[in-house]
C-alpha atoms as a PDB file:
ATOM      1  CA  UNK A   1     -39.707 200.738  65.705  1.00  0.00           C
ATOM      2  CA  UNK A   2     -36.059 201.106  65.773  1.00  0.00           C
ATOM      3  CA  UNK A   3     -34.142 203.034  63.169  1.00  0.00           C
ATOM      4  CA  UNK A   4     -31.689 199.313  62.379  1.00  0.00           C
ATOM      5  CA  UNK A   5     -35.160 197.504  61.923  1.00  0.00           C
ATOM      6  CA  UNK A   6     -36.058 200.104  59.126  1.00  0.00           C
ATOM      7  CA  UNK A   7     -32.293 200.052  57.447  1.00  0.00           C
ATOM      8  CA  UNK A   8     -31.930 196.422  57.547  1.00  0.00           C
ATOM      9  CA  UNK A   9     -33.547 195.734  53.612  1.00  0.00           C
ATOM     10  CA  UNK A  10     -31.433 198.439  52.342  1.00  0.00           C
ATOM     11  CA  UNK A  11     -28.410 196.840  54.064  1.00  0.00           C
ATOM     12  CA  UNK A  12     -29.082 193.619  52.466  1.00  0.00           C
ATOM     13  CA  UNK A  13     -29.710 194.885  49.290  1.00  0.00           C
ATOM     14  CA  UNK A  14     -26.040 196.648  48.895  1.00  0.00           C
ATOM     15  CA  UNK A  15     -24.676 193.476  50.659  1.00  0.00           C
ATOM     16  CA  UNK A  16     -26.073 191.966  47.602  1.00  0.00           C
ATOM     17  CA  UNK A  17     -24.783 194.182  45.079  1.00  0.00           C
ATOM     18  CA  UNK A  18     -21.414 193.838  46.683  1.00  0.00           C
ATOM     19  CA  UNK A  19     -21.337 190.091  46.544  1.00  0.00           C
ATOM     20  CA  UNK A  20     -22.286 189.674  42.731  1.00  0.00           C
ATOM     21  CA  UNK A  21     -19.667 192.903  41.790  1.00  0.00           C
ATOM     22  CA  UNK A  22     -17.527 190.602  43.635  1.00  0.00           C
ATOM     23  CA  UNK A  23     -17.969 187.182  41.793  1.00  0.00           C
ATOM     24  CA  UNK A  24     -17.859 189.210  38.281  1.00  0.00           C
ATOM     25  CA  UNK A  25     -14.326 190.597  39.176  1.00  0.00           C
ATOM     26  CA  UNK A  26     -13.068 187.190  40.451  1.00  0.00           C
ATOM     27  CA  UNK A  27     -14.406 185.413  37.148  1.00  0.00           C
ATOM     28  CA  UNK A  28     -12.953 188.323  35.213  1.00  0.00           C
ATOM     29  CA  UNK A  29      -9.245 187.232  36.761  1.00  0.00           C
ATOM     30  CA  UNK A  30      -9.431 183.628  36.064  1.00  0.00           C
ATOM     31  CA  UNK A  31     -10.361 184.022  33.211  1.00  0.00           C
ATOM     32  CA  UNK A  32      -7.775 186.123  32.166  1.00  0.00           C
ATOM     33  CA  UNK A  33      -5.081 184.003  34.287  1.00  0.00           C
ATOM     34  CA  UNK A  34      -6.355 180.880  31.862  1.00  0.00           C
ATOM     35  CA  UNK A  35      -6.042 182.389  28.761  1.00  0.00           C
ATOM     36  CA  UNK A  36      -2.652 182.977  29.739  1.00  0.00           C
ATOM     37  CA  UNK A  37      -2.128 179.127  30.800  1.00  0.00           C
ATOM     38  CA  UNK A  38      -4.391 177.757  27.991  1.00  0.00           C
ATOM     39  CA  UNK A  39      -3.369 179.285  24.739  1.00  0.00           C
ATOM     40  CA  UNK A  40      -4.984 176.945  22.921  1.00  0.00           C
ATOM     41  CA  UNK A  41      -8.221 177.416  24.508  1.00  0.00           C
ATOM     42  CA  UNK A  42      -8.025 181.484  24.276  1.00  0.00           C
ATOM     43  CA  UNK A  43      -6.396 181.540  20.833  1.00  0.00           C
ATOM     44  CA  UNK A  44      -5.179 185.439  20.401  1.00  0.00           C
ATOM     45  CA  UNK A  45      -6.422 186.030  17.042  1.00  0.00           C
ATOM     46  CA  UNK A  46      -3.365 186.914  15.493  1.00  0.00           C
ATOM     47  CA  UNK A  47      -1.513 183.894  16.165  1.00  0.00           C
ATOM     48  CA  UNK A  48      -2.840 181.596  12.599  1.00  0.00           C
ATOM     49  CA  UNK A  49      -1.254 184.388  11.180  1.00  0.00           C
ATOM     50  CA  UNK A  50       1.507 184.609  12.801  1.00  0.00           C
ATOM     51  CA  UNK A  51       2.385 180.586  12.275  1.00  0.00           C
ATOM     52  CA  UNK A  52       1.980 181.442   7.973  1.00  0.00           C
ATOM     53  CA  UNK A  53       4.373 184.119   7.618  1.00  0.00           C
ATOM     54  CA  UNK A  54       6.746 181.828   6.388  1.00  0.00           C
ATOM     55  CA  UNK A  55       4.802 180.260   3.329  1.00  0.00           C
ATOM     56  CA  UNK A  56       7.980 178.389   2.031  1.00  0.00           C
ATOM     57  CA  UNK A  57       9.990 175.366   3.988  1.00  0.00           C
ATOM     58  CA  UNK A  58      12.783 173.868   2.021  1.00  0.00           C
ATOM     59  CA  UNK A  59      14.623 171.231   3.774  1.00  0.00           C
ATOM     60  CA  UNK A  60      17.779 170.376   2.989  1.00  0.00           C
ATOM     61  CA  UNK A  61      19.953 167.567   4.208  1.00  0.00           C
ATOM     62  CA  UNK A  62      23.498 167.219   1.911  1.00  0.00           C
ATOM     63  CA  UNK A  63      25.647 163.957   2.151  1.00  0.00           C
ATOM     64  CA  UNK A  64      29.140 164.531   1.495  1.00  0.00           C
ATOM     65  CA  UNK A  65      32.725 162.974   0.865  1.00  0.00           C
ATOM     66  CA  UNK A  66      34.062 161.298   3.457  1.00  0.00           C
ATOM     67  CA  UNK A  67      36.659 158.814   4.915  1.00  0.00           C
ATOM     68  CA  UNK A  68      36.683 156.658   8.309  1.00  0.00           C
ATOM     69  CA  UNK A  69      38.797 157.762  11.591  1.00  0.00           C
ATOM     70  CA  UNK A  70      38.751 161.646  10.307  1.00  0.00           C
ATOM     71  CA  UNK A  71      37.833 164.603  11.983  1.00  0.00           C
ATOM     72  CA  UNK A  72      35.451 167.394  11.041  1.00  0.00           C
ATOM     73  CA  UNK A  73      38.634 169.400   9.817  1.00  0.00           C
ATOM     74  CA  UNK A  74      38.737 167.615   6.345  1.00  0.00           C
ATOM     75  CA  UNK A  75      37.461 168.827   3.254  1.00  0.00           C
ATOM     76  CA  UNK A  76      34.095 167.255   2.323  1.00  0.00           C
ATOM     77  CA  UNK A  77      32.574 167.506  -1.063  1.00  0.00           C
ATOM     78  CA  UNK A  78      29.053 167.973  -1.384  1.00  0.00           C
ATOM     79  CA  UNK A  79      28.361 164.814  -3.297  1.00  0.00           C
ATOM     80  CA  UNK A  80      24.277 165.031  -2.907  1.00  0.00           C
ATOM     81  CA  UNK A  81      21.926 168.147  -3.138  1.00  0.00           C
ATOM     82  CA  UNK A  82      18.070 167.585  -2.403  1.00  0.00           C
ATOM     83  CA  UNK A  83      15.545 169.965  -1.578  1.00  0.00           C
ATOM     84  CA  UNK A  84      12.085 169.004  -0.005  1.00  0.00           C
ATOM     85  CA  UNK A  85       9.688 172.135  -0.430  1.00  0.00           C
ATOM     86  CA  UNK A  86       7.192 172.190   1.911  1.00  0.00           C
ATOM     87  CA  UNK A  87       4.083 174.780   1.584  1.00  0.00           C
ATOM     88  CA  UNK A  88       0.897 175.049   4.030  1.00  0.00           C
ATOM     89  CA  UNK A  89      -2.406 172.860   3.139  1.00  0.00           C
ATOM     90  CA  UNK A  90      -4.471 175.612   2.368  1.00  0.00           C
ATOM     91  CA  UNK A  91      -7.293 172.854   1.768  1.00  0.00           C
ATOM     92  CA  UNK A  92      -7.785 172.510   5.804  1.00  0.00           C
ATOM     93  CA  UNK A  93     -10.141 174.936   6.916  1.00  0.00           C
ATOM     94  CA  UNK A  94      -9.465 174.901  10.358  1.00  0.00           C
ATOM     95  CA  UNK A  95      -6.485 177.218  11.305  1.00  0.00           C
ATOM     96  CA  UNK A  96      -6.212 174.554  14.316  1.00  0.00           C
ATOM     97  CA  UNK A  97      -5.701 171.750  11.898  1.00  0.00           C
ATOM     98  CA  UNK A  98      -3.456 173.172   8.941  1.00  0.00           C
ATOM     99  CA  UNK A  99      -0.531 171.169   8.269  1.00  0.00           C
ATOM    100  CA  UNK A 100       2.444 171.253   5.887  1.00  0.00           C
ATOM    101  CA  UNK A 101       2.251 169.371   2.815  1.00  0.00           C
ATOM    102  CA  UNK A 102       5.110 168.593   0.493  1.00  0.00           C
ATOM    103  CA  UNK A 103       4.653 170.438  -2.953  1.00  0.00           C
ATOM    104  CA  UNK A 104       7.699 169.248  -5.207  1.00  0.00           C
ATOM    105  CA  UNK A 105      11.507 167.812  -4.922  1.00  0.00           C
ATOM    106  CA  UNK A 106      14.863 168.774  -6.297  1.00  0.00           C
ATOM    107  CA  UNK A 107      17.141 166.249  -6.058  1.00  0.00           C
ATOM    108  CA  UNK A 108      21.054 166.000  -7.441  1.00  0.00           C
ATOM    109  CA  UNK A 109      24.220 164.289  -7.460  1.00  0.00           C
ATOM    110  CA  UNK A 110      27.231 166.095  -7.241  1.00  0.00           C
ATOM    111  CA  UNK A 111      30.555 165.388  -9.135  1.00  0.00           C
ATOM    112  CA  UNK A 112      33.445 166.105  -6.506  1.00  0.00           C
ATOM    113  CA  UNK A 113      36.501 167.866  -7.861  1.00  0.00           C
ATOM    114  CA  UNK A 114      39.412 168.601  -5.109  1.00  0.00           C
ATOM    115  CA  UNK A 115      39.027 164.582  -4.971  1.00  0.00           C
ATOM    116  CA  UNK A 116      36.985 162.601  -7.247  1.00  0.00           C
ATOM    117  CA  UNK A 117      37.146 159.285  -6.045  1.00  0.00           C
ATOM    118  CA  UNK A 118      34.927 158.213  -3.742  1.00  0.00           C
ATOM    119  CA  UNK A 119      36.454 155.941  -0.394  1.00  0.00           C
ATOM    120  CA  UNK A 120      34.399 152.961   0.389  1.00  0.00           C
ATOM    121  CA  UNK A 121      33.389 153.924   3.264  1.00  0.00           C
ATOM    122  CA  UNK A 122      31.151 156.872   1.416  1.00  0.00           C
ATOM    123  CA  UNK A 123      29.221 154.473  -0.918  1.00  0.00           C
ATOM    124  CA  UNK A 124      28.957 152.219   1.898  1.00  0.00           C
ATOM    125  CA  UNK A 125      28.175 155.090   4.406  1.00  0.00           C
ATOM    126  CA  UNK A 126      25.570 156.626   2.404  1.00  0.00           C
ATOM    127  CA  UNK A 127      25.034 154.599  -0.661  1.00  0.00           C
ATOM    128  CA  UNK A 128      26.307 157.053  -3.089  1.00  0.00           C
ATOM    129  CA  UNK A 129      27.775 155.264  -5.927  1.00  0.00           C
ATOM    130  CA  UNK A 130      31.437 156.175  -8.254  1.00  0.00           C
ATOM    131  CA  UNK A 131      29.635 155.918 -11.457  1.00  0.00           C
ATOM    132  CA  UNK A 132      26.394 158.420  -9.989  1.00  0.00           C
ATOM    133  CA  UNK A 133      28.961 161.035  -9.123  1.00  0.00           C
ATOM    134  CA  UNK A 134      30.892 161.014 -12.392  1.00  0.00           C
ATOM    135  CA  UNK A 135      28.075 161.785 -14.058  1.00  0.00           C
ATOM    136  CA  UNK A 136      26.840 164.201 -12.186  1.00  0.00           C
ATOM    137  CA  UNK A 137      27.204 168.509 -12.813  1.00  0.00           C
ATOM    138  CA  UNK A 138      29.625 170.054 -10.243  1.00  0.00           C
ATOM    139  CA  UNK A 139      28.176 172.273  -7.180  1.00  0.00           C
ATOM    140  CA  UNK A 140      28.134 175.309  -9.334  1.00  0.00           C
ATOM    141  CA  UNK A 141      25.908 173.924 -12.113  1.00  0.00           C
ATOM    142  CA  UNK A 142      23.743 172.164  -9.169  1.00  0.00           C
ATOM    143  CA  UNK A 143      23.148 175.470  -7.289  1.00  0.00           C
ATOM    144  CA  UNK A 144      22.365 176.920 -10.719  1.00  0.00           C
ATOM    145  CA  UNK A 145      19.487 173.783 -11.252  1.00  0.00           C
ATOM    146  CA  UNK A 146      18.274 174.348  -7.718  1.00  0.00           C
ATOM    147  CA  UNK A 147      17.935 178.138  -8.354  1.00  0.00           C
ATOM    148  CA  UNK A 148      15.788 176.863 -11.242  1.00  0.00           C
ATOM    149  CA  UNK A 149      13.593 174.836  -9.477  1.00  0.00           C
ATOM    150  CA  UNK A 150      12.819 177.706  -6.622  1.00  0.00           C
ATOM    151  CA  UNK A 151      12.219 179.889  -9.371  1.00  0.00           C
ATOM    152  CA  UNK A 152       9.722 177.573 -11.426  1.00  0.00           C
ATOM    153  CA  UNK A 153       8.197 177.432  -7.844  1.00  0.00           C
ATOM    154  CA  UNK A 154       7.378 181.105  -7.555  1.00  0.00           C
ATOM    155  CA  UNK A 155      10.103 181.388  -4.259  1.00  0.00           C
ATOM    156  CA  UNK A 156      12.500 183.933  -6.010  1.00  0.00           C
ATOM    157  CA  UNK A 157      12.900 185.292  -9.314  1.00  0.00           C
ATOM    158  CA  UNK A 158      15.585 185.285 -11.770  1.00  0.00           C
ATOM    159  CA  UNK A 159      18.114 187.947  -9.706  1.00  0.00           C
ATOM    160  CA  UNK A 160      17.521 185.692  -6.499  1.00  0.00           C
ATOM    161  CA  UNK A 161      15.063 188.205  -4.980  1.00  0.00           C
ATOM    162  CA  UNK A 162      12.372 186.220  -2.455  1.00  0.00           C
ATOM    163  CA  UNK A 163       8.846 186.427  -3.681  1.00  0.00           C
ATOM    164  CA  UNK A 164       7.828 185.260  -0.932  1.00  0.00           C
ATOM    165  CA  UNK A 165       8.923 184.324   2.704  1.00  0.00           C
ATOM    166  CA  UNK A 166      10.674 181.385   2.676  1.00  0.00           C
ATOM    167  CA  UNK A 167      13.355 179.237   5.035  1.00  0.00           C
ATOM    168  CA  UNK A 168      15.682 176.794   4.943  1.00  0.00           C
ATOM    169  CA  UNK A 169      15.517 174.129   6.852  1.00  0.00           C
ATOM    170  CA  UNK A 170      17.858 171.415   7.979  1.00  0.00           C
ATOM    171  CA  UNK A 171      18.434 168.794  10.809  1.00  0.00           C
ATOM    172  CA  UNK A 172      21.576 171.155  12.930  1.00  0.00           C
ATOM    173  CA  UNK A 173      23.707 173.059  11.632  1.00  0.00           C
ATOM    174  CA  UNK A 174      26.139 171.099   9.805  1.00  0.00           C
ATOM    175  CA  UNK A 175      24.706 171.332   6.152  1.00  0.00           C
ATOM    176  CA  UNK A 176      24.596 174.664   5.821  1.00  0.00           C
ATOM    177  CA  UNK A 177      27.369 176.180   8.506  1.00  0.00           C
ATOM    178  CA  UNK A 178      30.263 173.725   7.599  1.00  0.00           C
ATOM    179  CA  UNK A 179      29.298 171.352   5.158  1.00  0.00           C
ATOM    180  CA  UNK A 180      28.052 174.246   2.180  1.00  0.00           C
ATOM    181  CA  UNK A 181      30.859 176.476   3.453  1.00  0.00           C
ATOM    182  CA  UNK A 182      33.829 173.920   2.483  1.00  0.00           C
ATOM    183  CA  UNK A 183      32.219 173.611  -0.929  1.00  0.00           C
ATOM    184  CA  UNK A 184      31.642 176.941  -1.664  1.00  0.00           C
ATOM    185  CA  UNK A 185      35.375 177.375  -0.905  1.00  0.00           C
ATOM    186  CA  UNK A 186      36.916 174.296  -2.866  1.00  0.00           C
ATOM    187  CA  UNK A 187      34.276 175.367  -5.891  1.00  0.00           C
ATOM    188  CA  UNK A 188      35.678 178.963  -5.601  1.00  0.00           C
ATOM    189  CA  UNK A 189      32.272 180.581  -5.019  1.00  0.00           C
ATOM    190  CA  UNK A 190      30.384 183.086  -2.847  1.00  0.00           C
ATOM    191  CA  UNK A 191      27.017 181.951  -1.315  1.00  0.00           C
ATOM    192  CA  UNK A 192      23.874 183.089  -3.078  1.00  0.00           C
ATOM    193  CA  UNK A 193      21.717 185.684  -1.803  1.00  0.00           C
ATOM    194  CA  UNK A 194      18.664 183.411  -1.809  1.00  0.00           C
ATOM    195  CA  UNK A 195      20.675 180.763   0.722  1.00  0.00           C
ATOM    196  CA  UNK A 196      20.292 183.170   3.840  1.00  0.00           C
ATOM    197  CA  UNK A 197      22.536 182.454   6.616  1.00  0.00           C
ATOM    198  CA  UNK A 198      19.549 182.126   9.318  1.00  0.00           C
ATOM    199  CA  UNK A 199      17.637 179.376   8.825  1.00  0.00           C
ATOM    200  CA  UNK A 200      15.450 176.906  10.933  1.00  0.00           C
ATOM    201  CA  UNK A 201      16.990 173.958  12.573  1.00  0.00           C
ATOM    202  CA  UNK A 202      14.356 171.513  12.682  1.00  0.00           C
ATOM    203  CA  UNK A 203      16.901 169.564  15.581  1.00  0.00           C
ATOM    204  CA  UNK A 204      16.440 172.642  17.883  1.00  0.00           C
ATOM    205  CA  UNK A 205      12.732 172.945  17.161  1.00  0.00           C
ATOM    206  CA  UNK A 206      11.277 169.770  17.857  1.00  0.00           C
ATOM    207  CA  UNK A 207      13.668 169.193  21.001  1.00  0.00           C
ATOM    208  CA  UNK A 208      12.250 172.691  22.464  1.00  0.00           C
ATOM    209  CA  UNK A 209       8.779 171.193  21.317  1.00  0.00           C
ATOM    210  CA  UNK A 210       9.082 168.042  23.117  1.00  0.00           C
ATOM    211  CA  UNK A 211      11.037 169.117  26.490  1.00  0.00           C
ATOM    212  CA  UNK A 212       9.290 172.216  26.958  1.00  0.00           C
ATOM    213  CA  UNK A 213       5.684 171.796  25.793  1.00  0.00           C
ATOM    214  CA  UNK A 214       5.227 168.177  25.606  1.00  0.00           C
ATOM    215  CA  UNK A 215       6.940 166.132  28.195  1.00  0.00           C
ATOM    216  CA  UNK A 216       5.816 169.476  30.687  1.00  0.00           C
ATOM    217  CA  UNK A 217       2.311 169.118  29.896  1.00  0.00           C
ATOM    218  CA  UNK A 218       2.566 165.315  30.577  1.00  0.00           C
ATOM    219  CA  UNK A 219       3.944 165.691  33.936  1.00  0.00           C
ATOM    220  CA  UNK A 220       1.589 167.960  34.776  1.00  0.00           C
ATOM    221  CA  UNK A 221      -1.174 165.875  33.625  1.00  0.00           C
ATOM    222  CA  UNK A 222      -0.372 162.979  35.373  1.00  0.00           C
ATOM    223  CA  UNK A 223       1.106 161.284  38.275  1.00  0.00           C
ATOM    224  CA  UNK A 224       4.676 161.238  36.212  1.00  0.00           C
ATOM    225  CA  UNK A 225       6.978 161.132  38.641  1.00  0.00           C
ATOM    226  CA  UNK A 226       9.019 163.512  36.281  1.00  0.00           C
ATOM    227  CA  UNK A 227      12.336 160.954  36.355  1.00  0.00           C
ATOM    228  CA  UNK A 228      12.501 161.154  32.341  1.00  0.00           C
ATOM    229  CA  UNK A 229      16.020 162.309  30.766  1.00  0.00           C
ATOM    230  CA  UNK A 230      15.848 166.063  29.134  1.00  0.00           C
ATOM    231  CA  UNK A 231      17.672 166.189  26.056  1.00  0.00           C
ATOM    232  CA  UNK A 232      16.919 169.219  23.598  1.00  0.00           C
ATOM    233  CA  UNK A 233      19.332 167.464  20.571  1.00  0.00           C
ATOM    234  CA  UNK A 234      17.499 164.240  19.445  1.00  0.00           C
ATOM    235  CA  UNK A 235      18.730 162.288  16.008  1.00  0.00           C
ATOM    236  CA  UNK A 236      16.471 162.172  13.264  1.00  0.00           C
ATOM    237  CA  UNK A 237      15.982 158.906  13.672  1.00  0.00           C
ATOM    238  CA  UNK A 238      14.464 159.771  17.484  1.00  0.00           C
ATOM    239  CA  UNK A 239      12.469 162.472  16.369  1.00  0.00           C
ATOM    240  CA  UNK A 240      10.327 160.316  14.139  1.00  0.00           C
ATOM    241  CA  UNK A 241      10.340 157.172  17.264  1.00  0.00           C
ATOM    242  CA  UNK A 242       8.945 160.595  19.405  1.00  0.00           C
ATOM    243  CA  UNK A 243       6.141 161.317  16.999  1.00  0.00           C
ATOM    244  CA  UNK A 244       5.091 157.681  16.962  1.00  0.00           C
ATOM    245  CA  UNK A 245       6.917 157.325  13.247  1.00  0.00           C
ATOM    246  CA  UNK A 246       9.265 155.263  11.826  1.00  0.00           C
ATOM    247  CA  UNK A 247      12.223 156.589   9.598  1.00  0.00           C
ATOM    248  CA  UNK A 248      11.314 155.380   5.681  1.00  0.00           C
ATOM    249  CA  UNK A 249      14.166 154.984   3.303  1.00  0.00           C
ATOM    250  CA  UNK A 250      17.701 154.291   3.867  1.00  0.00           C
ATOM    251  CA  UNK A 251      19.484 156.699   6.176  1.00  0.00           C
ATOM    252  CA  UNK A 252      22.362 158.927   4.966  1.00  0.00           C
ATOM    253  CA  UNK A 253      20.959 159.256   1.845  1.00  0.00           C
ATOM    254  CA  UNK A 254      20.552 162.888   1.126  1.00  0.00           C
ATOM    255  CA  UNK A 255      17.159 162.350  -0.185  1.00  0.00           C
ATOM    256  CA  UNK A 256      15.663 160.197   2.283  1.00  0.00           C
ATOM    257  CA  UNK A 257      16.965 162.341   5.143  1.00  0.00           C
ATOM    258  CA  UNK A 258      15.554 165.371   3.888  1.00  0.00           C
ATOM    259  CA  UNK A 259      11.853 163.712   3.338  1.00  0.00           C
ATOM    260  CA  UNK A 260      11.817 162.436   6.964  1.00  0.00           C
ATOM    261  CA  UNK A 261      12.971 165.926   8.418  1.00  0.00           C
ATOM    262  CA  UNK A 262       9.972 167.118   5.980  1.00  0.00           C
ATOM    263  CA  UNK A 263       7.887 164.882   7.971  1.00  0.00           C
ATOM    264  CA  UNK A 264       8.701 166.143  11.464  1.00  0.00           C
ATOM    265  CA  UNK A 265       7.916 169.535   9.757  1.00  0.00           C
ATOM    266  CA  UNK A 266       4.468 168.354   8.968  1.00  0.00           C
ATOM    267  CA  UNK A 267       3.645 166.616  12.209  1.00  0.00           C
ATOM    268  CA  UNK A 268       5.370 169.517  14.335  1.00  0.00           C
ATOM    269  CA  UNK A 269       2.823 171.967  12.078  1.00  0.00           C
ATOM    270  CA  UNK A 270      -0.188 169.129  12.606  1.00  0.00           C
ATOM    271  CA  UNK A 271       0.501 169.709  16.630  1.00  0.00           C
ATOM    272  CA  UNK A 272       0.294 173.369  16.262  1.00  0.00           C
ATOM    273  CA  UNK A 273       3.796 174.493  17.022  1.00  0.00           C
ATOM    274  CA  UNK A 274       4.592 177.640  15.727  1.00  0.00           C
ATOM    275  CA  UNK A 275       7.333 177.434  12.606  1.00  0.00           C
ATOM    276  CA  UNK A 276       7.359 180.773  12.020  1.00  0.00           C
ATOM    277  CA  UNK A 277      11.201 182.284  12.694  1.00  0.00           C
ATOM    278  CA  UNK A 278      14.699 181.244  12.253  1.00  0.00           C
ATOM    279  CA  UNK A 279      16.202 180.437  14.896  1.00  0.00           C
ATOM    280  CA  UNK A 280      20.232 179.497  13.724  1.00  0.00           C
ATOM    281  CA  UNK A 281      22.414 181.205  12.394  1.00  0.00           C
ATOM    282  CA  UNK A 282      24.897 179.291   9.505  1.00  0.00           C
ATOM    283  CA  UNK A 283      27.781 182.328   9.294  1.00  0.00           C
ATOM    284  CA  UNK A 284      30.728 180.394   9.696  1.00  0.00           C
ATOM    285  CA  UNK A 285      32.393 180.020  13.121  1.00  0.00           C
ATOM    286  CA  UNK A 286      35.433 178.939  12.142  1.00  0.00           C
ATOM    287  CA  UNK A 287      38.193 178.946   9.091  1.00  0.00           C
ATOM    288  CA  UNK A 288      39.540 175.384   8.212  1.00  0.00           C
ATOM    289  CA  UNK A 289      43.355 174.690   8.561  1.00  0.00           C
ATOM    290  CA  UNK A 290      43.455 173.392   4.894  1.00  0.00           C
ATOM    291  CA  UNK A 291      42.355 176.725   3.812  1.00  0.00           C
ATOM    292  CA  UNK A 292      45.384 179.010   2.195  1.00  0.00           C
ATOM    293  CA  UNK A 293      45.691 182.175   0.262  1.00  0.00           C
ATOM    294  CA  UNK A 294      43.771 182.529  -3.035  1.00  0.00           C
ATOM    295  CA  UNK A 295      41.201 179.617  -2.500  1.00  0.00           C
ATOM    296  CA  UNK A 296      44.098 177.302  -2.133  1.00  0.00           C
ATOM    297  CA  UNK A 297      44.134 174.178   0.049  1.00  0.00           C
ATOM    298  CA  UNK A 298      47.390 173.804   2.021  1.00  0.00           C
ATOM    299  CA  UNK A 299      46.840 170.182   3.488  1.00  0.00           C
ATOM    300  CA  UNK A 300      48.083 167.214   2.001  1.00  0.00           C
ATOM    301  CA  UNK A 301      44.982 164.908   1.693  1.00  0.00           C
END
């Protein structure tokens, strides 16, 4: 008997060993390579937490004075203040699931000062009336109602200190970067501590939501030929078309606005995109040519 003849089970044997060492280390790097690709099937278990740092989501859209055929560089009165505040469902009990829910509203007029009377075009822009406005507080006594109404609702306390993590949130950057600095100048005031300059620009985050997740995992799903136009800045009004809803209320009002950019918060949250940084910052970027010495406006208007 030959000396092969007598190896030849022991051969096969570690030929065996080999091939099933082999398979386990091959299953062990696709596995690893999917959980990478498929997030949502290999969930790292910090990421629910992660999405509910931010507990808090006020959105904010402002309407302000305004008059037809003028640029940007005029300066607009904050005429309406609303707040949607948005907190997580803490009824779902699937982190998968959980969703936004709107909790309460603030909602003002606001009586314009540097020039009271409203143009046509406003009322007929965004269907503010004269007669709402004079009645209204000024911007001062507004931001003094709003800080109220976060503090009733256990976001700051009295001094304006966060007690808990909160964000504002608004469709661009207009409210808060442009719109809220002209104000704060006209009214002769310093922005509050508890309006932070970064804040989340719903705008940005839905259009890196669709272009990047959404429309990529379509074309990769299917026989798209991938001839679709990329656009990361859609309108409100686009957003909701997008997400297969229609925009309720009458656009350009203040109030209305801000409860359908609340609702592209809640589906966004519904589809499991993480909403949990800021990612704008309102400092402003530029200093108005109707703005002189002392808080005085230098323009003729």
């Amino acid at each position: 008997m030959y000396k092969e003849d007598v190896d030849l089970p022991l051969i096969l044997v570690m030929l065996l060993i080999f091939f099933i060492s082999w398979v386990i280390f091959k299953s062990s790097l696709n596995g690893a390579e999917l959980a990478t690709q498929s997030p949502l099937l290999f969930k790292k278990p910090s990421e629910s937490m992660e999405r509910k740092k931010i507990s808090t989501f006020l959105v904010l859209d402002v309407e302000g004075t305004c008059v037809p055929s003028i640029g940007f560089d005029w300066p607009n009165e904050i005429i309406e203040w609303p707040v949607v505040l948005l907190r997580w469902d803490e009824s779902s009990k699937s982190d998968e699931c959980q969703r936004l829910t709107i909790v309460d509203e603030f909602h003002s007029f606001v009586r314009p000062t540097f020039q009271p009377k409203l143009h046509p075009f406003c009322t007929e822009l965004t269907g503010i009336t004269q007669e709402q406005v004079n009645s209204a507080p000024t911007f001062p006594e507004v931001l003094s109602s709003c800080k109220a109404f976060l503090i009733k609702n256990g976001v700051i306390d009295s001094e304006g200190n966060p007690l808990q993590t909160y964000i504002w949130c608004t469709d661009g950057p207009w409210d808060l970067r442009d719109f809220f600095t002209k104000q704060a100048y006209i009214s002769g005031i310093q922005r509050p501590s508890w309006i932070p300059y970064k804040i989340l620009d719903v705008r940005k985050t839905f259009g890196e939501w669709y272009t990047q997740r959404y429309l990529r995992r379509f074309t990769k799903n299917s026989r798209h030929n991938g001839s679709f136009s990329i656009n990361h800045s859609y309108k409100l009004s686009k957003q909701l078309e997008l997400l297969n809803l229609t925009f309720e209320g009458r656009e350009h009002s203040g109030i209305d606005d801000s409860r359908n950019i609340a609702r592209v918060l809640i589906e966004l949250s519904a589809r499991g995109e993480p909403l949990d940084a800021a990612n704008l910052d309102t400092r402003p970027i530029r200093k108005y040519s109707w703005m002189g010495p002392n808080g005085s406006i230098t323009a003729n208007f």
